[in-house]
Protein backbone atom coordinates (compact mmCIF):
# COMPACT_ATOMS: atom_id res chain seq x y z
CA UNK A 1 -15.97 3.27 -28.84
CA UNK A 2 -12.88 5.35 -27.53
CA UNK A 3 -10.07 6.88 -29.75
CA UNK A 4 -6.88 5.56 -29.69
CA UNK A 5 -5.48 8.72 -27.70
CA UNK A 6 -8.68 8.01 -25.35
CA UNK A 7 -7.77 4.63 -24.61
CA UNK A 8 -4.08 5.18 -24.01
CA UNK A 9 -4.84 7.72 -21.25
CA UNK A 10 -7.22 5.12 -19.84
CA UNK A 11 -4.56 2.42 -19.82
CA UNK A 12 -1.70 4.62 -18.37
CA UNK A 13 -4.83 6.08 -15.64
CA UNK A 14 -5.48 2.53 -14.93
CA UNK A 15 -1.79 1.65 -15.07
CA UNK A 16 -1.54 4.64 -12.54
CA UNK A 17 -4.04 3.98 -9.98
CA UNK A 18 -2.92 -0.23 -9.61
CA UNK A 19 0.80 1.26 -8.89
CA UNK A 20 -0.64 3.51 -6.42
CA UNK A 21 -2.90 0.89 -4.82
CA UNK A 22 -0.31 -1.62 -4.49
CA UNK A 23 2.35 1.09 -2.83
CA UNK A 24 -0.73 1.79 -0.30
CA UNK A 25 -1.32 -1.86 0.10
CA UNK A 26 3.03 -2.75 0.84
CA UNK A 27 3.30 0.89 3.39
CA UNK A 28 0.12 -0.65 5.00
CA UNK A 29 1.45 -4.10 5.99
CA UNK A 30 4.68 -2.50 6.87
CA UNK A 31 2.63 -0.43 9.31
CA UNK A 32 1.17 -3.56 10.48
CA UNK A 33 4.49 -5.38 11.14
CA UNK A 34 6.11 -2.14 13.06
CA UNK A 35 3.12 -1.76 15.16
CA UNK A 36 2.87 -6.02 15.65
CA UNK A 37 6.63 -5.54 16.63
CA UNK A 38 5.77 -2.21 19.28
CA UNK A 39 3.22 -3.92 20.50
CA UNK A 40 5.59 -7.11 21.78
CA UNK A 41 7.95 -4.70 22.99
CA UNK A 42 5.87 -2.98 24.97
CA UNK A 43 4.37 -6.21 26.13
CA UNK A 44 7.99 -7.26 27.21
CA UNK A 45 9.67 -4.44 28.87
CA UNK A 46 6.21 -3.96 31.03
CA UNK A 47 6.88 -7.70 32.21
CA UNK A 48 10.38 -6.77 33.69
């Protein structure tokens, strides 16, 4: 059994870390699409 102050730190840490993971998770796929895009640049301009 917690206490009712430990369990409210344990919801706002848990609260905490899925905000965090999910910020991680949206700058990672926005890594992905401006290195997808480089990539096809690149790909393009060595072409001409």
């Amino acid at each position: 059994m917690m206490t009712n102050k430990q369990r409210k730190l344990y919801k706002k840490m848990q609260y905490s870390n899925e905000s965090k993971a999910s910020k991680v998770d949206e700058l990672r796929a926005k890594r992905r699409k401006l290195e997808k895009t480089k990539d096809q640049l690149s790909k393009n301009q060595a072409k001409k």
